[in-house]
Protein backbone atom coordinates (compact mmCIF):
# COMPACT_ATOMS: atom_id res chain seq x y z
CA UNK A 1 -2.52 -11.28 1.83
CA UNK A 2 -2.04 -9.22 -1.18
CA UNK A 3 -1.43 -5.67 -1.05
CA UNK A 4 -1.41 -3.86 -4.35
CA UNK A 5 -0.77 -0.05 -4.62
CA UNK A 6 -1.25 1.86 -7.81
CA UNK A 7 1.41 3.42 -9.35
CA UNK A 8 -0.11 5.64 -12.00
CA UNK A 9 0.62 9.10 -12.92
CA UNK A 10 -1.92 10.59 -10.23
CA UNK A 11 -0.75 8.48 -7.46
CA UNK A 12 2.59 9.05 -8.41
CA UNK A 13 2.09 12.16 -7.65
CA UNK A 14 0.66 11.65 -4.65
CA UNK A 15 3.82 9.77 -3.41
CA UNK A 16 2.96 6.02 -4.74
CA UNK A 17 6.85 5.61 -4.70
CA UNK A 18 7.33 6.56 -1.17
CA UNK A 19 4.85 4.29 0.16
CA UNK A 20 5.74 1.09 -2.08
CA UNK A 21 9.38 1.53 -0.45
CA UNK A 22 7.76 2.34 3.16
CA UNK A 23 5.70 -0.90 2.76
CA UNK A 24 8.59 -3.51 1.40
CA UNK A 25 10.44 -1.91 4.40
CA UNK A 26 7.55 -2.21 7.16
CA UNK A 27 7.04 -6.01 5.75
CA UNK A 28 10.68 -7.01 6.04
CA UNK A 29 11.40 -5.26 9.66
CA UNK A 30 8.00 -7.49 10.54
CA UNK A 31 8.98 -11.17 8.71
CA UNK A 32 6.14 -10.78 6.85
CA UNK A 33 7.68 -12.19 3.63
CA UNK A 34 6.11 -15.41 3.45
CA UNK A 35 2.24 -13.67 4.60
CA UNK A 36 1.88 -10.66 2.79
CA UNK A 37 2.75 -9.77 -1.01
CA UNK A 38 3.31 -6.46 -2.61
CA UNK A 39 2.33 -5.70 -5.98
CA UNK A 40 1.61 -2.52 -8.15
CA UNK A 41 -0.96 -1.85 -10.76
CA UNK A 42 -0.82 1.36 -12.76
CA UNK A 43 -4.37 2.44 -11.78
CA UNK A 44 -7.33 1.42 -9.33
CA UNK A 45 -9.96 4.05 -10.87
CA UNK A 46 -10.12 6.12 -7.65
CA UNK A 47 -7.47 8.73 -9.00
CA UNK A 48 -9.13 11.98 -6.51
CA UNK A 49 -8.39 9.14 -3.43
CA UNK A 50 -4.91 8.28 -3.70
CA UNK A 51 -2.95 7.53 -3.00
CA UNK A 52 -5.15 3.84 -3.60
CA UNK A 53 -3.79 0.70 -2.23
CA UNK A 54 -6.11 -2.36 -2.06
CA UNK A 55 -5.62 -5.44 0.23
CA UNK A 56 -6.87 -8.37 -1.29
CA UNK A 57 -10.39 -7.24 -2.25
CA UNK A 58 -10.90 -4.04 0.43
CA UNK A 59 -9.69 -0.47 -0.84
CA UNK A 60 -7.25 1.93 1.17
CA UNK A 61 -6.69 5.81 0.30
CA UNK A 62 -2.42 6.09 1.93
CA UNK A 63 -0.51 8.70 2.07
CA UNK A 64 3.97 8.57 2.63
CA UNK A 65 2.40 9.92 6.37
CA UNK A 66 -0.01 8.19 6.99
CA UNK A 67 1.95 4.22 5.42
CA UNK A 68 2.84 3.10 9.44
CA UNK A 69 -0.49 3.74 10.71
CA UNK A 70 -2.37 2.16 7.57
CA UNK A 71 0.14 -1.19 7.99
CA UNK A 72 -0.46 -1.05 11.86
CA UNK A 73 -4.25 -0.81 11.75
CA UNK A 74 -4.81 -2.74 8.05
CA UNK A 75 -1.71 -5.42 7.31
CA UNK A 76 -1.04 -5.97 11.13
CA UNK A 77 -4.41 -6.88 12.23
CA UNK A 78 -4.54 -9.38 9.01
CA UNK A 79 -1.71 -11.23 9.65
């Protein structure tokens, strides 16, 4: 699985930083090292949405709150 969050100016914003280090946490408490890899793009073209995170081909709108619930419900139930 590939998980790539955008890291662009509006996501930034958004907290883009918060949930790349929420995620590469969440992953490693899990052992999902070898399953799932993280990756950043600088922008995903759904700026008013972020902030955007796509798994493999499906797009995700996460916020820093809301990063546990999307890896429960989205990277969890993938794995």
């Amino acid at each position: 699985m590939k998980i790539t969050v955008c890291i662009g100016s509006s996501c930034h914003l958004k907290g883009s930083r918060q949930v790349v280090e929420q995620l590469q946490k969440l992953v490693a408490e899990n052992k999902l090292e070898d399953k799932v890899e993280l990756g950043a793009t600088f922008c995903l073209g759904k700026c008013q949405q972020g902030v955007c995170v796509m798994v493999d081909e499906e797009f995700h709108s996460v916020s820093p709150d809301t990063v546990e619930e999307f890896f429960e419900n989205v990277v969890r139930a993938k794995v």
